[in-house]
C-alpha atoms as a PDB file:
ATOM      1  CA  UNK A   1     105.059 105.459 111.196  1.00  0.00           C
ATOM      2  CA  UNK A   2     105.913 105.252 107.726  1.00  0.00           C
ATOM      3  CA  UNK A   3     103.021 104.545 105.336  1.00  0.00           C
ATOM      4  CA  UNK A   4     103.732 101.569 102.935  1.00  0.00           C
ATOM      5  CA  UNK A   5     102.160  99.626 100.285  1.00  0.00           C
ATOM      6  CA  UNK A   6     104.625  96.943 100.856  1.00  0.00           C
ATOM      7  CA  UNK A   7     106.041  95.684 103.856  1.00  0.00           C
ATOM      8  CA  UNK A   8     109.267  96.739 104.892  1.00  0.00           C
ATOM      9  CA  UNK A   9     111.698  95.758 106.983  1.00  0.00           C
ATOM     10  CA  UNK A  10     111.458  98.547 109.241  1.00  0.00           C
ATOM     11  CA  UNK A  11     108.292  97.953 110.162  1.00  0.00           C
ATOM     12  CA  UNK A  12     108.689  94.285 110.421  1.00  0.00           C
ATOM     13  CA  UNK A  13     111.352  95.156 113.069  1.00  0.00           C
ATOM     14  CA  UNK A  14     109.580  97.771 114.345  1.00  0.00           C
ATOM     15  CA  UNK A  15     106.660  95.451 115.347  1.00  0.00           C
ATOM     16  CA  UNK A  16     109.513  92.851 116.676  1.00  0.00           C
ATOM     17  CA  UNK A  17     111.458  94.776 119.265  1.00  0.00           C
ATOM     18  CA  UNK A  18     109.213  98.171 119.072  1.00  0.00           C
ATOM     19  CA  UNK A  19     111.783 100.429 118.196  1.00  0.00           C
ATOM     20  CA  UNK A  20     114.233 101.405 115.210  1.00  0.00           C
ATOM     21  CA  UNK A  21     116.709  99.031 114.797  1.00  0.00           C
ATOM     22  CA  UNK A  22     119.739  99.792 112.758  1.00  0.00           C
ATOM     23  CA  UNK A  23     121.364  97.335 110.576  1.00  0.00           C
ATOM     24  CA  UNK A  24     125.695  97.405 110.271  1.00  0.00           C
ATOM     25  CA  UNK A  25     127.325  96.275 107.394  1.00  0.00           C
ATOM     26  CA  UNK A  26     130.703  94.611 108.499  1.00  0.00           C
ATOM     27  CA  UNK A  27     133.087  92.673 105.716  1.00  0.00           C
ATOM     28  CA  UNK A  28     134.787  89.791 108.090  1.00  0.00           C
ATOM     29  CA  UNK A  29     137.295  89.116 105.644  1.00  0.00           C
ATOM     30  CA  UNK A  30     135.851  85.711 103.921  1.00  0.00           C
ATOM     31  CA  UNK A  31     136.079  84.761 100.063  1.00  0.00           C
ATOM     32  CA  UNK A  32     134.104  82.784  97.898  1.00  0.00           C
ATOM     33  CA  UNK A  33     134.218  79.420  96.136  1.00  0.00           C
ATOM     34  CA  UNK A  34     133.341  81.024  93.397  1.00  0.00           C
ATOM     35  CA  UNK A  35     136.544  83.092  93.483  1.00  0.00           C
ATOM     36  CA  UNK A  36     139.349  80.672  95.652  1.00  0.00           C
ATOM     37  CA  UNK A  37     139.462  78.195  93.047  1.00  0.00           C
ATOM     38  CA  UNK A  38     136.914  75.637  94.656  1.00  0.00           C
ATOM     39  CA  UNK A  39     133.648  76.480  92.146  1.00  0.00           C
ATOM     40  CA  UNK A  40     135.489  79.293  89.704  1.00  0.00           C
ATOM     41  CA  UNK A  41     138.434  82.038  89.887  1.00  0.00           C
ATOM     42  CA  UNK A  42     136.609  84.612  88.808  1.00  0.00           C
ATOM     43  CA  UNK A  43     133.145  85.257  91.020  1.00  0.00           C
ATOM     44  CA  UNK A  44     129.757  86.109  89.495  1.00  0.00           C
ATOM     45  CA  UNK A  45     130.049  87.926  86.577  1.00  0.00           C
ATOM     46  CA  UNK A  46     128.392  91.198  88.148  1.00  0.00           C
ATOM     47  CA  UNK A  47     130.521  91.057  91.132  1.00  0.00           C
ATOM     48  CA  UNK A  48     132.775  93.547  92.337  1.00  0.00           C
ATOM     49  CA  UNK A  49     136.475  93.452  93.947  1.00  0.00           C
ATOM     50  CA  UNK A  50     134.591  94.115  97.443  1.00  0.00           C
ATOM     51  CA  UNK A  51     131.915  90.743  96.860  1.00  0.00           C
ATOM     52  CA  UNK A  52     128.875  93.029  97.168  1.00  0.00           C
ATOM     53  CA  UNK A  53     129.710  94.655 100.280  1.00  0.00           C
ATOM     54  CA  UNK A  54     130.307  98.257  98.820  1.00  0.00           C
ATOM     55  CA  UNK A  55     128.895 100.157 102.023  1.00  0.00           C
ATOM     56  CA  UNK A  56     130.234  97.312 104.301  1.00  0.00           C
ATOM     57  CA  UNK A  57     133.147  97.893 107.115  1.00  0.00           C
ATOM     58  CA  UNK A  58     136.761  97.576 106.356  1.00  0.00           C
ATOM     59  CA  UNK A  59     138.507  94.096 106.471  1.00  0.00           C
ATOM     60  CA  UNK A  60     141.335  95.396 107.892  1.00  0.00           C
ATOM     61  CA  UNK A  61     140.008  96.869 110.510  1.00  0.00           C
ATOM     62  CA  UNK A  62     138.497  94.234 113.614  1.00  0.00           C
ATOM     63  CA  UNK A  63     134.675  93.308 113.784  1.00  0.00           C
ATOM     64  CA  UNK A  64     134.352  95.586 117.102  1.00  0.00           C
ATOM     65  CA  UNK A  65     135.958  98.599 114.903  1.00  0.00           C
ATOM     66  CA  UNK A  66     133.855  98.492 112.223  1.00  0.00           C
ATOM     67  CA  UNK A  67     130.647  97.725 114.226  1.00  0.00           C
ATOM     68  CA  UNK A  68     132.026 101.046 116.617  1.00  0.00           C
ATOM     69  CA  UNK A  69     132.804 102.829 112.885  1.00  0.00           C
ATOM     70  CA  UNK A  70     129.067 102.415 111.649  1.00  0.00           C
ATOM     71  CA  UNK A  71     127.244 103.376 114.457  1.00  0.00           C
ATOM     72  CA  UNK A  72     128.863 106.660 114.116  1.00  0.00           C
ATOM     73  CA  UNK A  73     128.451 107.347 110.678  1.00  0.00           C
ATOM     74  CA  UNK A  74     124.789 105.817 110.311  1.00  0.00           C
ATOM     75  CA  UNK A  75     123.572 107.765 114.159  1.00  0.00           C
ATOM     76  CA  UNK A  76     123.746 110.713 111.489  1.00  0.00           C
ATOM     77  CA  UNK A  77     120.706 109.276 109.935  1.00  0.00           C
ATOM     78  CA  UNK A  78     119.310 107.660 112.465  1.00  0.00           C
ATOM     79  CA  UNK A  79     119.018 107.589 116.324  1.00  0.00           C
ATOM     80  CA  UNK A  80     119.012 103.867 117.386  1.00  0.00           C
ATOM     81  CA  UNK A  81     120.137 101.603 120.516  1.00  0.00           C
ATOM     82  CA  UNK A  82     119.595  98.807 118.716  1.00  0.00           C
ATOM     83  CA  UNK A  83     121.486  96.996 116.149  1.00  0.00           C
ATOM     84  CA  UNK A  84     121.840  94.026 113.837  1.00  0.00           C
ATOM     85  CA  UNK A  85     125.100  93.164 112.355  1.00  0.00           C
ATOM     86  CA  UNK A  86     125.296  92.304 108.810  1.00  0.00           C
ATOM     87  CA  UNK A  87     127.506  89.783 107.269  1.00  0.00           C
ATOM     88  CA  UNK A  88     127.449  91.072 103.728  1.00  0.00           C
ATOM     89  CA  UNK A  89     130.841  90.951 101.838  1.00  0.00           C
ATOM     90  CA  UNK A  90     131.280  87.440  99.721  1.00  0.00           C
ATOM     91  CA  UNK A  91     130.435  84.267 101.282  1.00  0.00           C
ATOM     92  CA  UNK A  92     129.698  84.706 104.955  1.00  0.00           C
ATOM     93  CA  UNK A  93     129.451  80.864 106.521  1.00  0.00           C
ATOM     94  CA  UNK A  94     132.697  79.756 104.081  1.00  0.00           C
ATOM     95  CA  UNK A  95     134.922  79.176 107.132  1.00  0.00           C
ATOM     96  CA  UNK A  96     136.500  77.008 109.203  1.00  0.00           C
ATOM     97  CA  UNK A  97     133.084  76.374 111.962  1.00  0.00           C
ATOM     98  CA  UNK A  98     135.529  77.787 114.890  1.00  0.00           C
ATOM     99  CA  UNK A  99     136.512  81.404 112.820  1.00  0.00           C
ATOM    100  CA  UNK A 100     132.094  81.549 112.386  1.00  0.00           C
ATOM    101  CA  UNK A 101     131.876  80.714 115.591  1.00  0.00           C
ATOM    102  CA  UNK A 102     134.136  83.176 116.824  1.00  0.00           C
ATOM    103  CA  UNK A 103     133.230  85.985 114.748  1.00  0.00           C
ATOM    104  CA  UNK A 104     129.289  85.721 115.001  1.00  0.00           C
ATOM    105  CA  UNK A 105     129.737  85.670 119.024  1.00  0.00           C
ATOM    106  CA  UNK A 106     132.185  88.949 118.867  1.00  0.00           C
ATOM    107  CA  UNK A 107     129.202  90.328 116.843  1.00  0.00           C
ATOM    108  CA  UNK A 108     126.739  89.444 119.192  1.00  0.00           C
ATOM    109  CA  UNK A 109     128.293  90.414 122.449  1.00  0.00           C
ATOM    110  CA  UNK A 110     128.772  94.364 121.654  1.00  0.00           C
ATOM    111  CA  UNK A 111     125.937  95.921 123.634  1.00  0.00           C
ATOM    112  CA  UNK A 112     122.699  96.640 121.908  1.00  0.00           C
ATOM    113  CA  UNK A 113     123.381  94.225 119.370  1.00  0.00           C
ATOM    114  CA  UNK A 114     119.683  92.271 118.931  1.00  0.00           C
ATOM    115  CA  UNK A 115     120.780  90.210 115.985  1.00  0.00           C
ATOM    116  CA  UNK A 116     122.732  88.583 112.919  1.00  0.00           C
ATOM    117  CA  UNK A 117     122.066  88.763 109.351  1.00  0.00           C
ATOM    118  CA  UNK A 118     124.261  86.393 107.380  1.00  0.00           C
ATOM    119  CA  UNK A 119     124.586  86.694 103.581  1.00  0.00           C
ATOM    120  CA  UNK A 120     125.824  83.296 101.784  1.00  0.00           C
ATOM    121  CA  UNK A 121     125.513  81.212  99.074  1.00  0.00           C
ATOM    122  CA  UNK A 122     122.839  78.177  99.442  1.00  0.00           C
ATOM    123  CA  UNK A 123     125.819  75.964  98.097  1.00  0.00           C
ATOM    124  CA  UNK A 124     127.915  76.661 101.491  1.00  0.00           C
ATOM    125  CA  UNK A 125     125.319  75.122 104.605  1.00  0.00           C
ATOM    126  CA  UNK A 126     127.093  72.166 105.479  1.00  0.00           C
ATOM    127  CA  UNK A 127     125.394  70.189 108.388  1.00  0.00           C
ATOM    128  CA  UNK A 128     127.967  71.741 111.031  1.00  0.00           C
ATOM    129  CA  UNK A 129     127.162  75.196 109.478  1.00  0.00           C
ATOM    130  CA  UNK A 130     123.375  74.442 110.004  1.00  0.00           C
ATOM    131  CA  UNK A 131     123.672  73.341 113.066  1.00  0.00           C
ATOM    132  CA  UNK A 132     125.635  76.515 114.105  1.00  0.00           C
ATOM    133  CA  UNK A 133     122.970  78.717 112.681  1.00  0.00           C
ATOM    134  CA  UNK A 134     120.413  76.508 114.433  1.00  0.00           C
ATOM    135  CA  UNK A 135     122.081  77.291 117.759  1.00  0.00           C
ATOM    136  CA  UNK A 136     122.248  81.044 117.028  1.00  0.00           C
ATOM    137  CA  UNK A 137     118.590  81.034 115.983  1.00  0.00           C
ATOM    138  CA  UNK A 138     117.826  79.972 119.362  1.00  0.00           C
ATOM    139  CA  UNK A 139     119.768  82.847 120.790  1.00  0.00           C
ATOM    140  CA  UNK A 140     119.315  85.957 118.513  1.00  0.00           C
ATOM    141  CA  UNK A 141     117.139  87.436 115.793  1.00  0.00           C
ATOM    142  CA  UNK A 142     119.200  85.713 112.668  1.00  0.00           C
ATOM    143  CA  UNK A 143     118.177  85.940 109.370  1.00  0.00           C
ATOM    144  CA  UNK A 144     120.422  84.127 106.317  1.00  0.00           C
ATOM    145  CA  UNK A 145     120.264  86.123 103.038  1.00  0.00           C
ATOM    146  CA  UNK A 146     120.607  83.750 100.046  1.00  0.00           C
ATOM    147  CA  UNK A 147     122.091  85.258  96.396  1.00  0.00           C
ATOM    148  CA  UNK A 148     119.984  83.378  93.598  1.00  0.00           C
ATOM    149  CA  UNK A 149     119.492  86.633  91.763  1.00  0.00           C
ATOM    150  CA  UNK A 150     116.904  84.335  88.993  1.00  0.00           C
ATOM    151  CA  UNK A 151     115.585  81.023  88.542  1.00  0.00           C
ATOM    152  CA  UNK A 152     116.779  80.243  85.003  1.00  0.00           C
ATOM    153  CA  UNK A 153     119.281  78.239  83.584  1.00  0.00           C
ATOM    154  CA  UNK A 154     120.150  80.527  80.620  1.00  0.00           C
ATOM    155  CA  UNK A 155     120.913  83.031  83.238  1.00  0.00           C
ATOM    156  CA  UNK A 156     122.419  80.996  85.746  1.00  0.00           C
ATOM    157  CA  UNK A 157     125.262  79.811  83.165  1.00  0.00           C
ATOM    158  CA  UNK A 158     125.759  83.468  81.815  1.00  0.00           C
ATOM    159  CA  UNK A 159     126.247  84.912  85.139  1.00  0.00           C
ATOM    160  CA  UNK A 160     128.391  82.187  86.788  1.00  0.00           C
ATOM    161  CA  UNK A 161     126.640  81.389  89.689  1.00  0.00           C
ATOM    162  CA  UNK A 162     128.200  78.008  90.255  1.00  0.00           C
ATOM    163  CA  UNK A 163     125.518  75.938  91.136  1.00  0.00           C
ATOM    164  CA  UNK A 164     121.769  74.837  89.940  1.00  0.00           C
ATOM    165  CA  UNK A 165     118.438  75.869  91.188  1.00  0.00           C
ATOM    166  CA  UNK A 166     117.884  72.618  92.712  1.00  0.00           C
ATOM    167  CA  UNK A 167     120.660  73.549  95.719  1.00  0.00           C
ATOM    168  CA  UNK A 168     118.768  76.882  96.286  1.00  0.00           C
ATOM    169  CA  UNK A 169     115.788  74.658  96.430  1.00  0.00           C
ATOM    170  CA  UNK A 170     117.611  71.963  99.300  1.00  0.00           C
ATOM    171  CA  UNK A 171     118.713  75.338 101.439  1.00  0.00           C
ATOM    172  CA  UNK A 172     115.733  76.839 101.761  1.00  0.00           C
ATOM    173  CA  UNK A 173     114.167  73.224 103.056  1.00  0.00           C
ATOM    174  CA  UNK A 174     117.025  72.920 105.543  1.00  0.00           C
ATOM    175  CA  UNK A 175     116.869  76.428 106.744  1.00  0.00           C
ATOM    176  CA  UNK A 176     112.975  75.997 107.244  1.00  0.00           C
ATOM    177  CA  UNK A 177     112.848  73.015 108.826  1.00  0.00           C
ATOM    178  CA  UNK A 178     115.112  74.706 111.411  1.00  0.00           C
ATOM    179  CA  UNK A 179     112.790  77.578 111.520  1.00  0.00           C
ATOM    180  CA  UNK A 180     115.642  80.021 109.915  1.00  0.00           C
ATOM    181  CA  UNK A 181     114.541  83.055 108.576  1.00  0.00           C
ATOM    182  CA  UNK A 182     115.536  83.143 105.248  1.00  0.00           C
ATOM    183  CA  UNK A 183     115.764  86.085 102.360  1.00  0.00           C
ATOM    184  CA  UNK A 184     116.307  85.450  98.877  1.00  0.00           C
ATOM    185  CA  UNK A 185     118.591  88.335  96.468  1.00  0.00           C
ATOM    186  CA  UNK A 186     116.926  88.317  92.740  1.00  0.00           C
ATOM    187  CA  UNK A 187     117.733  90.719  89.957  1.00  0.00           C
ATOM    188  CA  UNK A 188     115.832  92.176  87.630  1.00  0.00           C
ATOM    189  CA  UNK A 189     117.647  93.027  84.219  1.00  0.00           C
ATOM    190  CA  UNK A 190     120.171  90.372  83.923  1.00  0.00           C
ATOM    191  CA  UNK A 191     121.191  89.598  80.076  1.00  0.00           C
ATOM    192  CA  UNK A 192     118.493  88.453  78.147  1.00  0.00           C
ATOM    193  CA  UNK A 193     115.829  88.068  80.516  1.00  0.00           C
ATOM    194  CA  UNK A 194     112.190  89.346  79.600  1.00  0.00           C
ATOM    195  CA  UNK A 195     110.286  90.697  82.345  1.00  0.00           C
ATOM    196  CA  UNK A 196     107.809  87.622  81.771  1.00  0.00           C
ATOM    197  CA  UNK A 197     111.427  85.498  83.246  1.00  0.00           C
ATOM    198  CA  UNK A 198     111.770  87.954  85.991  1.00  0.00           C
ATOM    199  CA  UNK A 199     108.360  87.650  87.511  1.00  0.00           C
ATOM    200  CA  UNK A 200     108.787  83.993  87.139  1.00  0.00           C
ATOM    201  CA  UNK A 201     111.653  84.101  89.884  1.00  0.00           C
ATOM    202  CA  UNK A 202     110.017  86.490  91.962  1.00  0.00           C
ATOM    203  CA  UNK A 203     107.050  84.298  91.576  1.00  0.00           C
ATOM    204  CA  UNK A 204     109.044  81.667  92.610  1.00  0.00           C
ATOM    205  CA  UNK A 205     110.713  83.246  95.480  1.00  0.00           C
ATOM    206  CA  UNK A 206     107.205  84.218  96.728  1.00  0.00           C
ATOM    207  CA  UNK A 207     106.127  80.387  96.707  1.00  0.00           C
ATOM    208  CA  UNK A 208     108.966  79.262  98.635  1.00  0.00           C
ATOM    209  CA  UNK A 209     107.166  80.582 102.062  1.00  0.00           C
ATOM    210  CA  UNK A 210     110.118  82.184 103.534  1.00  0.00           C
ATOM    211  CA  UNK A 211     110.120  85.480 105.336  1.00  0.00           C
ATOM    212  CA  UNK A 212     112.124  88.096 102.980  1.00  0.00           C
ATOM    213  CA  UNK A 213     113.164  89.073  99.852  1.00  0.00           C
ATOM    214  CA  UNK A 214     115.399  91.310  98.478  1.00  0.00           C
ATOM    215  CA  UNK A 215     115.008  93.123  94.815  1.00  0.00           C
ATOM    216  CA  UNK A 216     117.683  94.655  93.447  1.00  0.00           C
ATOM    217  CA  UNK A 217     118.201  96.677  89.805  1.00  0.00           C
ATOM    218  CA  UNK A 218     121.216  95.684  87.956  1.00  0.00           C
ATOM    219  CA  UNK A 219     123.753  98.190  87.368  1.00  0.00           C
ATOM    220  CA  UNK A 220     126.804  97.554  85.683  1.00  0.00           C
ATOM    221  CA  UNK A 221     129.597  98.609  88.308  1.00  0.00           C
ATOM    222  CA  UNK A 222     133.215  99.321  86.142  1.00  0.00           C
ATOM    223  CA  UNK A 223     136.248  96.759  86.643  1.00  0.00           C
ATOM    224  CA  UNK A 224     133.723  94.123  87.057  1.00  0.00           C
ATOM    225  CA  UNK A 225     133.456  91.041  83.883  1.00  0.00           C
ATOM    226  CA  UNK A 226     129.899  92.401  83.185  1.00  0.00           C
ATOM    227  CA  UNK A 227     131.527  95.696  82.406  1.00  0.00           C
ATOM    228  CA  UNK A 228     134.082  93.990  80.169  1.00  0.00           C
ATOM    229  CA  UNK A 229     131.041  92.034  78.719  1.00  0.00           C
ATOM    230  CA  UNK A 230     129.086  95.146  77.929  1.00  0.00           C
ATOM    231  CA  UNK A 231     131.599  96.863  76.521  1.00  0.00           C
ATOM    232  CA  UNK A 232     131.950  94.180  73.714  1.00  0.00           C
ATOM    233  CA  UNK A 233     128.429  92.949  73.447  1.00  0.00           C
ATOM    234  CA  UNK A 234     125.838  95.956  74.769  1.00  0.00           C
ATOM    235  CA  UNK A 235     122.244  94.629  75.450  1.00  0.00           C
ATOM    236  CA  UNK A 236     119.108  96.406  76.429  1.00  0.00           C
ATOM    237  CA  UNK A 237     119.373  97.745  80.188  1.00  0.00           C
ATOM    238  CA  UNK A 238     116.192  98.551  81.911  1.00  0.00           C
ATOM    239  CA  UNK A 239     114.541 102.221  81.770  1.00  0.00           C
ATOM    240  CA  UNK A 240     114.295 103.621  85.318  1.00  0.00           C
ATOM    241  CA  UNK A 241     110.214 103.412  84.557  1.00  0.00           C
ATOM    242  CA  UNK A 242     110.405  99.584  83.204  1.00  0.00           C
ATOM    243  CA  UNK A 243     112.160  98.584  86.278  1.00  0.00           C
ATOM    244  CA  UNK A 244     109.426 100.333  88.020  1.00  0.00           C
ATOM    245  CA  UNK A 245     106.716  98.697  86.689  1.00  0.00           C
ATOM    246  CA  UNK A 246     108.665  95.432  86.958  1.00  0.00           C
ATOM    247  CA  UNK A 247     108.771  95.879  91.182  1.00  0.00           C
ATOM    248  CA  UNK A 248     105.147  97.135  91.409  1.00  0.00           C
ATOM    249  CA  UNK A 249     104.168  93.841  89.046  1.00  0.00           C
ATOM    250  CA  UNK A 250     106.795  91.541  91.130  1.00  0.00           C
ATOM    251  CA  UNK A 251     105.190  93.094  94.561  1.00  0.00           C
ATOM    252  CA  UNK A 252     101.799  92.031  94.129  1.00  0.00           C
ATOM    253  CA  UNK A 253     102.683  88.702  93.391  1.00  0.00           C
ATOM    254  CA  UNK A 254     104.280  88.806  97.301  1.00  0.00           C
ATOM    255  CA  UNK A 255     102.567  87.630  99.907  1.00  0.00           C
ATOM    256  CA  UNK A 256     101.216  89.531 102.290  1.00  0.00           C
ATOM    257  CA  UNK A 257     103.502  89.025 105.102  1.00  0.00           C
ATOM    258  CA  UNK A 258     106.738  88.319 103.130  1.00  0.00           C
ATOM    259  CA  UNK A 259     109.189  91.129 104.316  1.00  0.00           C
ATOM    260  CA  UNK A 260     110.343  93.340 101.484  1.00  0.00           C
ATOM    261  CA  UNK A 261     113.674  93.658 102.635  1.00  0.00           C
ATOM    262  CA  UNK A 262     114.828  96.171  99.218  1.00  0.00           C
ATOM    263  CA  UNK A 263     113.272  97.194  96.357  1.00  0.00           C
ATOM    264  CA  UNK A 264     116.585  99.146  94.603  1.00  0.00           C
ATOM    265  CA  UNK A 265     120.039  97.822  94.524  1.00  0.00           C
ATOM    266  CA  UNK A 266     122.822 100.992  94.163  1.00  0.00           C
ATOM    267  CA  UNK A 267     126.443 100.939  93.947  1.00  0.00           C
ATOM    268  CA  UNK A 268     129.792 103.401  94.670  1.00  0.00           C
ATOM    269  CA  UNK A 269     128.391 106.579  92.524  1.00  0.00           C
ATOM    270  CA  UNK A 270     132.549 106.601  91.258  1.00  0.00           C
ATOM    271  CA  UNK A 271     132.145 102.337  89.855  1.00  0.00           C
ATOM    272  CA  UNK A 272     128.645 102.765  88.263  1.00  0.00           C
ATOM    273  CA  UNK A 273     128.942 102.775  84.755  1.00  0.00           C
ATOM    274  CA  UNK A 274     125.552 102.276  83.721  1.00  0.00           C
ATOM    275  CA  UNK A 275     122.426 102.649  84.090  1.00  0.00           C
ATOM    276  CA  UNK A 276     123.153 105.912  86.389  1.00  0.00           C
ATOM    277  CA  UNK A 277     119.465 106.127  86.783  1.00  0.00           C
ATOM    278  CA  UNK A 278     120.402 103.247  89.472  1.00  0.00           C
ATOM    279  CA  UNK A 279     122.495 105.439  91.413  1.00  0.00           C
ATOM    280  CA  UNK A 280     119.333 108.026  92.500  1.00  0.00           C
ATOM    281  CA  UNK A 281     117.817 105.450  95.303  1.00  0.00           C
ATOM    282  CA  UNK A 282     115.670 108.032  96.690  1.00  0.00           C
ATOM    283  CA  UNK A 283     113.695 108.637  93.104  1.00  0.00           C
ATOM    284  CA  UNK A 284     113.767 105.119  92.456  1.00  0.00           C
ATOM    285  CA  UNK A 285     111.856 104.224  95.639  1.00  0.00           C
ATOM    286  CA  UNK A 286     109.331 107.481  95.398  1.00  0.00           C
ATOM    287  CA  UNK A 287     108.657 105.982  91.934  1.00  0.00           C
ATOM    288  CA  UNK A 288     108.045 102.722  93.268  1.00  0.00           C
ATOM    289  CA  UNK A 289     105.462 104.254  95.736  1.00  0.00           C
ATOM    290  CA  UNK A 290     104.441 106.688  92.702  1.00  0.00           C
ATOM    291  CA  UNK A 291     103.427 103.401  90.814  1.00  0.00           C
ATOM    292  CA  UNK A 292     101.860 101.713  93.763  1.00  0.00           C
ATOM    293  CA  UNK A 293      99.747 104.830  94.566  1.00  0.00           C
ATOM    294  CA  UNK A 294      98.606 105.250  90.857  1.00  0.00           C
ATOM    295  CA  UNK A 295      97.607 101.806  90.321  1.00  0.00           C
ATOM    296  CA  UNK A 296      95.829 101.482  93.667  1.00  0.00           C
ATOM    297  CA  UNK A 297      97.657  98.006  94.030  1.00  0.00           C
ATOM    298  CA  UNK A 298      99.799  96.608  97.018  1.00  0.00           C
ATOM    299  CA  UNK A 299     101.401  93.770  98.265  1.00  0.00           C
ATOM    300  CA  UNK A 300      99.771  90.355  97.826  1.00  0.00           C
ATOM    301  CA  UNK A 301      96.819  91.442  95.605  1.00  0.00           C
ATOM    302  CA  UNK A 302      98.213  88.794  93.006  1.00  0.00           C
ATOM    303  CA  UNK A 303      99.143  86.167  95.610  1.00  0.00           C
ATOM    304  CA  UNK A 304      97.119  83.017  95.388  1.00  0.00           C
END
């Protein structure tokens, strides 16, 4: 049993269904109103031509081939029977309710299958889409991943999110009161932000009383308006040691039983740009637990 001083999301779903469960990343061919004209043209300023979903199934191929296509190449990692099917790539509940409908149930039905993780933004839970989710809730293990990536205005303007704080705010109230799992996406080392600013949002995220967050680094991935950005107007990027000490900081503010879903974010090796520190997961996380160990700190010790 792996030894953490966080909580992870294997062992949250190891203590749920008492075995390894293996999560799929599919891309079910949705956009974004933040790139189809309805919020912006253009998508967050980070974003990439693939919405996030990097390691995610192809769109061209059906949700039953790429499901088929990532148990084989992830059952060289791990042995599992059990899976979860990830909705990462863009918006994942911007649909028409009968194409969600249709493509959460083909998810679902493929056998061994024990849940649905839906990645959206908080700005696209109609009613109907809420009361869809509700329904699944009922049915499955569902969890709805939410990209605020920081609290503040400043940074909410310079990265393009499309909508304030205060709709973040309204989801995570809807999704609670239908007792939705929810986990939030923040980044540490957008433009501009002190590390004071980026425990504020994780502070913030760990006050909201949902069940998971996700930390991720930022990394500047080529082709991308950030990259463009940079190129003109370089600011300070994050050491591989001050993001450390930024997730060791932003974990003890956590509480105890909030699952710590990631602690790294890493791209395609051939799109990173910078900081290629980013693209070593495996010494970013042994740092992480490098840090932990050192300080003799763990999750929640700050949490009040």
């Amino acid at each position: 049993m792996e030894k953490k001083r966080y909580y992870t999301l294997n062992q949250e779903l190891r203590k749920v269904f008492g075995e390894k469960v293996v999560k799929l990343s599919l891309d079910a061919g949705f956009t974004c109103p933040n790139r189809d004209g309805n919020i912006g043209k253009r998508g967050c300023i980070f974003c990439g031509e693939k919405g996030g979903g990097e390691f995610a199934g192809s769109r061209i191929q059906s949700i039953e081939e790429q499901i088929e296509q990532q148990k084989k190449l992830l059952s060289k990692k791990w042995k599992a029977n059990s899976y979860i099917a990830y909705f990462q790539s863009f918006t994942n509940t911007y649909a028409p309710i009968e194409k969600l409908q249709k493509i959460y149930w083909q998810a679902l039905n493929i056998k061994g299958m024990v849940g649905l993780a839906i990645a959206t933004r908080p700005d696209c839970l109609s009613d109907e889409v809420l009361s869809l989710l509700e329904q699944l809730n009922q049915k499955t293990f569902l969890w709805i991943e939410l990209g605020l990536q920081s609290i503040h205005f400043k940074t909410e303007k310079f990265i393009r999110r499309g909508y304030p704080l205060s709709v973040y705010n309204q989801a995570i109230e809807e999704l609670k009161k239908r007792k939705i799992r929810v986990v939030t996406h923040l980044i540490m080392g957008l433009p501009y932000e002190t590390k004071e600013e980026m425990l504020k949002s994780i502070e913030a995220v760990a006050y909201t009383d949902t069940w998971g967050i996700k930390l991720h680094s930022l990394y500047i991935q080529k082709g991308t308006d950030l990259y463009k950005y940079y190129l003109k107007n370089p600011f300070p990027l994050l050491s591989k040691q001050e993001y450390i000490n930024i997730v060791v900081d932003g974990i003890e503010l956590l509480p105890k039983a909030m699952v710590v879903h990631r602690v790294t974010g890493d791209g395609e090796k051939e799109l990173l740009y910078a900081p290629k520190w980013s693209s070593d997961k495996r010494s970013v996380l042994n740092g992480i637990d490098q840090e932990l160990n050192r300080r003799n700190t763990y999750q929640g010790i700050r949490f009040h």
